[in-house]
N, C-alpha and C. Protein backbone atom coordinates (compact mmCIF):
# COMPACT_ATOMS: atom_id res chain seq x y z
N UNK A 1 37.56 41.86 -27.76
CA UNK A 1 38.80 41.96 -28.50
C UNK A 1 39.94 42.09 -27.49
N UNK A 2 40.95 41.31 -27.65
CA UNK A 2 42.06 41.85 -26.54
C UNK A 2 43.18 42.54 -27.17
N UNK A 3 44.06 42.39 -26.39
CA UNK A 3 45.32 43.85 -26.77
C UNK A 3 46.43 42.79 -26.72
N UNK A 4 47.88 42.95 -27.42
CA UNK A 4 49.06 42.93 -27.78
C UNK A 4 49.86 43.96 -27.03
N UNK A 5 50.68 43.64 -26.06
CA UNK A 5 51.43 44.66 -25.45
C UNK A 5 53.25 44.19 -26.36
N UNK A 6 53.73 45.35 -26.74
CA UNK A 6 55.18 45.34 -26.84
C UNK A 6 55.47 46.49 -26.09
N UNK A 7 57.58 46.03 -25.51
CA UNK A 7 57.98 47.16 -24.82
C UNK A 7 58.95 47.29 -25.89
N UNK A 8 58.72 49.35 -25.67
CA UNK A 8 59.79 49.72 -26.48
C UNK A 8 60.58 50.95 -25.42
N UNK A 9 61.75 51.36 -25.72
CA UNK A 9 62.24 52.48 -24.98
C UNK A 9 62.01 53.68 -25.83
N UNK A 10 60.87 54.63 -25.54
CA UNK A 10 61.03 55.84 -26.56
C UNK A 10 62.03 56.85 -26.28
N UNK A 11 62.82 56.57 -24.95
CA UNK A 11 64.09 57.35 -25.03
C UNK A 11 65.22 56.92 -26.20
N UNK A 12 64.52 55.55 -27.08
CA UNK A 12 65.60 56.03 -27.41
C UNK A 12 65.45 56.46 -29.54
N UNK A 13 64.32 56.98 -29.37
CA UNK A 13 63.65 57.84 -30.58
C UNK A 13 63.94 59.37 -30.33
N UNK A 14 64.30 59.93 -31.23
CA UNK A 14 64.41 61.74 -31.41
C UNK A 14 63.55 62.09 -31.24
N UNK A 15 61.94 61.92 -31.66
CA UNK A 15 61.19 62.56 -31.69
C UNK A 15 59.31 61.54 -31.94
N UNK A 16 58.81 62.62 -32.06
CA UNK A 16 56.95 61.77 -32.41
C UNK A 16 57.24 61.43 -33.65
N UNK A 17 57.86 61.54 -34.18
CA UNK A 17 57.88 61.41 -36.19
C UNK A 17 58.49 59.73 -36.16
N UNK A 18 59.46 59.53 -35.18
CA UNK A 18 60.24 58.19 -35.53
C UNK A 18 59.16 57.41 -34.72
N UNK A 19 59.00 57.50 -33.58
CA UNK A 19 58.08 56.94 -32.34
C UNK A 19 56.97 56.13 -33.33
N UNK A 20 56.05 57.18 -33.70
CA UNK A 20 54.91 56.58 -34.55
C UNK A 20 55.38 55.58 -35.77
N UNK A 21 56.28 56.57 -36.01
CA UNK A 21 56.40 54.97 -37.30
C UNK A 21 56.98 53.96 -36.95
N UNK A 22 57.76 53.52 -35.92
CA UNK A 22 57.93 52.66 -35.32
C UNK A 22 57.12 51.74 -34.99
N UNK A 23 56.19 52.62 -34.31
CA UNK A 23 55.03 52.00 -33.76
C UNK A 23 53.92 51.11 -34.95
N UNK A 24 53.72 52.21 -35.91
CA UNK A 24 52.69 51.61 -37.27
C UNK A 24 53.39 50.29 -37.68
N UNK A 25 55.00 50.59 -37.86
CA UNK A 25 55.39 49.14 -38.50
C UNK A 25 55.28 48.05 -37.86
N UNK A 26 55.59 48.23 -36.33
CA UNK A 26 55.33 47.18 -35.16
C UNK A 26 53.62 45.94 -35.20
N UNK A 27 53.14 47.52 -35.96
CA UNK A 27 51.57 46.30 -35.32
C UNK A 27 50.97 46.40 -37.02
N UNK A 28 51.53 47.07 -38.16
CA UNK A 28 51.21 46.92 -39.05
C UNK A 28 50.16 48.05 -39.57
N UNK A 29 50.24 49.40 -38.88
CA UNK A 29 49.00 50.47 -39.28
C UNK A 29 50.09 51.39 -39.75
N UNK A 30 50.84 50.87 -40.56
CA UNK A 30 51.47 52.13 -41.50
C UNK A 30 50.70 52.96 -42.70
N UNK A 31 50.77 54.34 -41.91
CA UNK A 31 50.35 55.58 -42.10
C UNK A 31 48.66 55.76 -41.88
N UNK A 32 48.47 55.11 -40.58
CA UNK A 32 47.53 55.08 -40.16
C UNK A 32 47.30 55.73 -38.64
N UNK A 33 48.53 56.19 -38.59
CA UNK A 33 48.24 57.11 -37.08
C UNK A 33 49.11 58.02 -37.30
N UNK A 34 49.53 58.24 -38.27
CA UNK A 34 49.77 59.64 -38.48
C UNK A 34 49.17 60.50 -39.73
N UNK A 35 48.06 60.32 -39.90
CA UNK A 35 47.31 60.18 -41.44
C UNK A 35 46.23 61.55 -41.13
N UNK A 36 46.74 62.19 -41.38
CA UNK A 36 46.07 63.51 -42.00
C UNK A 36 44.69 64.05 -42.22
N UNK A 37 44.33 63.06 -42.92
CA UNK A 37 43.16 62.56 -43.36
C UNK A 37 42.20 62.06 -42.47
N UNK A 38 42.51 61.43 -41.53
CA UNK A 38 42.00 61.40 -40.30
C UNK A 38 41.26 59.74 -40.61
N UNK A 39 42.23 58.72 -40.21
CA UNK A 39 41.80 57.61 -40.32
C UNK A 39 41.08 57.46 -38.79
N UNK A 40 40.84 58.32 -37.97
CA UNK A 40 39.98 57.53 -36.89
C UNK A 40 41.26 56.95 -35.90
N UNK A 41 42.37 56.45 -36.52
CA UNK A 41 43.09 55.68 -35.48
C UNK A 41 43.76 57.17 -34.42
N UNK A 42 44.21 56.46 -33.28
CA UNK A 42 44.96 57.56 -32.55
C UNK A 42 45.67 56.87 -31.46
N UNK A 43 46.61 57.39 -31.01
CA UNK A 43 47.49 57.42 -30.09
C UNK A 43 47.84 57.92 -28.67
N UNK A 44 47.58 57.11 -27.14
CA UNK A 44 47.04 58.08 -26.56
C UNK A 44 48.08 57.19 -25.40
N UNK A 45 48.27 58.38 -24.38
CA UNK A 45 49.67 57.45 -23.15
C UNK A 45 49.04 57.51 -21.89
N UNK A 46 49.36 57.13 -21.05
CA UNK A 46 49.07 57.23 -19.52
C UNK A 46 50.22 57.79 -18.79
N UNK A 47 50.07 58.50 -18.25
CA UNK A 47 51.50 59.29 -17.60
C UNK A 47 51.47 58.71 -15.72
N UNK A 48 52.01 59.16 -15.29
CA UNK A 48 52.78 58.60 -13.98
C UNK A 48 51.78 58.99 -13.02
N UNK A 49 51.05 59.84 -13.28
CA UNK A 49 49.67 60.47 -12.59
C UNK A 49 48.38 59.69 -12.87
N UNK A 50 48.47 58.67 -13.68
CA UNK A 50 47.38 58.11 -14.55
C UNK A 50 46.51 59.00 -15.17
N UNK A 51 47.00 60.15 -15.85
CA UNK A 51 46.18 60.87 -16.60
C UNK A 51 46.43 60.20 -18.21
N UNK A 52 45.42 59.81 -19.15
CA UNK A 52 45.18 59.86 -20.47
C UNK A 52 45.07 60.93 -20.97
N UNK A 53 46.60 60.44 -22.08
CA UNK A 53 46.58 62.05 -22.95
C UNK A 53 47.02 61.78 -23.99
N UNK A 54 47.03 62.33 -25.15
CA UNK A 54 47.38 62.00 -26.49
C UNK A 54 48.60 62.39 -26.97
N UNK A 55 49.12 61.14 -27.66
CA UNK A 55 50.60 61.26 -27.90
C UNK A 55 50.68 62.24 -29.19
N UNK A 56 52.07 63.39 -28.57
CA UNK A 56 52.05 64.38 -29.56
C UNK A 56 52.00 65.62 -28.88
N UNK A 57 50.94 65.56 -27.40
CA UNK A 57 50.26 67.02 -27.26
C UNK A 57 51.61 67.55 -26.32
N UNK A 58 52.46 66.74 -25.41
CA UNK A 58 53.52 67.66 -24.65
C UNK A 58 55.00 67.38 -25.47
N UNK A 59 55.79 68.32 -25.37
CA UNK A 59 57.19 68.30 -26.00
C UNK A 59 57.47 67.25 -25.56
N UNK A 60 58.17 66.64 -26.54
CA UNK A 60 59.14 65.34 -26.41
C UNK A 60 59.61 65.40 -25.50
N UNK A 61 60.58 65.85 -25.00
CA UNK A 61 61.62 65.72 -23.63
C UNK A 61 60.23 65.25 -22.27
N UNK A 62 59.36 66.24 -22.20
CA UNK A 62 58.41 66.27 -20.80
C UNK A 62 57.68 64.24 -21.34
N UNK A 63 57.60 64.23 -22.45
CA UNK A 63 56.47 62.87 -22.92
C UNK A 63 57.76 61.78 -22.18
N UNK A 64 58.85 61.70 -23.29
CA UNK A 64 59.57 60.70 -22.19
C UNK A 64 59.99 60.93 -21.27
N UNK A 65 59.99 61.88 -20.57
CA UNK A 65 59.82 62.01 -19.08
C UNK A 65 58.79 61.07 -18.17
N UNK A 66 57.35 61.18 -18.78
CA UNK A 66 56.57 61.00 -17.97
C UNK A 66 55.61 59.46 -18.55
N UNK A 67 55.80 59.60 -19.75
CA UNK A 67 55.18 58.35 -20.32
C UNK A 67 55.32 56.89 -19.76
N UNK A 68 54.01 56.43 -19.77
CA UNK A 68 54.35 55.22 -18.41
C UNK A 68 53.98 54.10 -19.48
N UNK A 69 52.72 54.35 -20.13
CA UNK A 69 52.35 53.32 -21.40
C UNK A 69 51.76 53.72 -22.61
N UNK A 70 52.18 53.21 -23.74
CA UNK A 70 51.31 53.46 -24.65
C UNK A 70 50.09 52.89 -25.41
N UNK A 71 48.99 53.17 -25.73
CA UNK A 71 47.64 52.48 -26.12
C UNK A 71 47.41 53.31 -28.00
N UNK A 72 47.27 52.19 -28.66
CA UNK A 72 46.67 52.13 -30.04
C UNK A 72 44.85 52.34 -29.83
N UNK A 73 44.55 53.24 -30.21
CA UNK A 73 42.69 53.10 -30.30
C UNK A 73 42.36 53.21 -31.41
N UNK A 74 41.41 52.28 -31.67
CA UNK A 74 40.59 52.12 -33.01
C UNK A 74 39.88 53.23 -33.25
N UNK A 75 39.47 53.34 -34.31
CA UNK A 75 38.24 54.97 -34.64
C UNK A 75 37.05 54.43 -33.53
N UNK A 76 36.50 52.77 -33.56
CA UNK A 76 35.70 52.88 -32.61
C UNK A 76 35.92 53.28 -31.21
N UNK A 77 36.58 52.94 -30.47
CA UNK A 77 37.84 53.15 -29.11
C UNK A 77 37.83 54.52 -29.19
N UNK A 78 37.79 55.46 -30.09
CA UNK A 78 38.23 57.21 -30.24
C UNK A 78 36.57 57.47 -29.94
N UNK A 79 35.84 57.04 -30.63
CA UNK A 79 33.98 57.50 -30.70
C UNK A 79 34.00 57.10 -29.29
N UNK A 80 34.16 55.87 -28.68
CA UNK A 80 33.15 55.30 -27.34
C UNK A 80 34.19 56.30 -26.18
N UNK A 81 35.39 56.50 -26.22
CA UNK A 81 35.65 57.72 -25.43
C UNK A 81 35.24 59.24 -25.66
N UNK A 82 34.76 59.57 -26.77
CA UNK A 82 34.64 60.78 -26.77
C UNK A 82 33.04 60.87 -26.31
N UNK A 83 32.04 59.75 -26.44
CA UNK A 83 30.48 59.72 -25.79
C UNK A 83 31.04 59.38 -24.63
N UNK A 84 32.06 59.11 -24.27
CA UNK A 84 32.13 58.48 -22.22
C UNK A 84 32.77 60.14 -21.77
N UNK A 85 33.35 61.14 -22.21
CA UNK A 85 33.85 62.14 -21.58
C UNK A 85 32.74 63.35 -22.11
N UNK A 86 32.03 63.12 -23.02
CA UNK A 86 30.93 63.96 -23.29
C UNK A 86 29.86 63.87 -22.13
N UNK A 87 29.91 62.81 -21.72
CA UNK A 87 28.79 62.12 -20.56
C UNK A 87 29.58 62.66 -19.43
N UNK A 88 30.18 62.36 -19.19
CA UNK A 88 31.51 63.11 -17.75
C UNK A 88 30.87 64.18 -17.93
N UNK A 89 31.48 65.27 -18.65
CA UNK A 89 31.45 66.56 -19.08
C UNK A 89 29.76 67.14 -18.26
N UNK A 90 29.30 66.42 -19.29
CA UNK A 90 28.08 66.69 -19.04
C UNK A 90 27.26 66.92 -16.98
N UNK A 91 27.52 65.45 -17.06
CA UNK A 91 27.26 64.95 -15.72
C UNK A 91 27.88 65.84 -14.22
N UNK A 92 29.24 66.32 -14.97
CA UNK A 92 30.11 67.29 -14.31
C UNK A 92 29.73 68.72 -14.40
N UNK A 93 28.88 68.74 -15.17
CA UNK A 93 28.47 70.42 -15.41
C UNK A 93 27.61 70.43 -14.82
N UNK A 94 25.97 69.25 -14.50
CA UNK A 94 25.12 69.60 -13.78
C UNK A 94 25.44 69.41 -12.82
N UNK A 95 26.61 68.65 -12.23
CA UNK A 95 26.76 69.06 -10.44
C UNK A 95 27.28 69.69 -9.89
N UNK A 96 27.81 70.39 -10.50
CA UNK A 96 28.41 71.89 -10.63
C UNK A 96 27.53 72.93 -10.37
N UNK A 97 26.14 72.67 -11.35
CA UNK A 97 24.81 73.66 -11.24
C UNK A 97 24.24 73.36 -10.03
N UNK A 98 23.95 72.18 -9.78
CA UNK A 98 23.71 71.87 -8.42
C UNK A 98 24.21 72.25 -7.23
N UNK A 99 25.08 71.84 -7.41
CA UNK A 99 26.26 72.47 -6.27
C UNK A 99 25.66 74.01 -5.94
N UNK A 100 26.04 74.60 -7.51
CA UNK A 100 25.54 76.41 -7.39
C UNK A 100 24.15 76.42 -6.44
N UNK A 101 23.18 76.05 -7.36
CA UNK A 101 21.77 76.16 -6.72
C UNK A 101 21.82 75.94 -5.34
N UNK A 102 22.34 74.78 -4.74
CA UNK A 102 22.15 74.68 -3.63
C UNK A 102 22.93 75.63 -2.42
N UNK A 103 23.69 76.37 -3.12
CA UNK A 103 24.59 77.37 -1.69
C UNK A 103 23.34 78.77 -1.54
């Protein structure tokens, strides 16, 4: 499946409330990423550090500060990252134990 990139300036939105709906009307998932209910869809940015993080979690002012891109993920896209950082997690905890054991 490939991706659709549009540029938008979120400096120049007030807030996550306009941003997202902007965004839903843009690609057509109105009230689908901000849905309560939990449609699976989500919203997630890359910041200037290349850290992935989800749009919403830092105050507005610091997000357009630092927001470099934004990514739409499908409910599938949300599942196959949350088994790829469960596996991290994981993988990161036994070498951690390792690490221990071995000093």
């Amino acid at each position: 499946m490939g991706s659709v990139g549009r540029s938008i300036d979120v400096a120049s939105f007030k807030n996550y409330e306009e941003l997202i709906s902007a965004i839903e009307c843009m690609f057509g998932l109105e009230g689908l990423l901000n849905d309560q209910k939990g449609s699976g869809w989500k919203l997630v940015y890359v910041d200037y550090e290349n850290d992935v993080l989800l749009v919403g979690d830092d105050p507005w002012k610091e997000f357009v500060g630092c927001v470099r891109c934004i990514r739409i993920l499908s409910p599938s896209e949300v599942q196959q990252m949350s088994e790829e950082g469960m596996q991290l997690l994981n993988s990161t905890a036994v070498d951690g134990i390792n690490d221990s054991l071995r000093r």
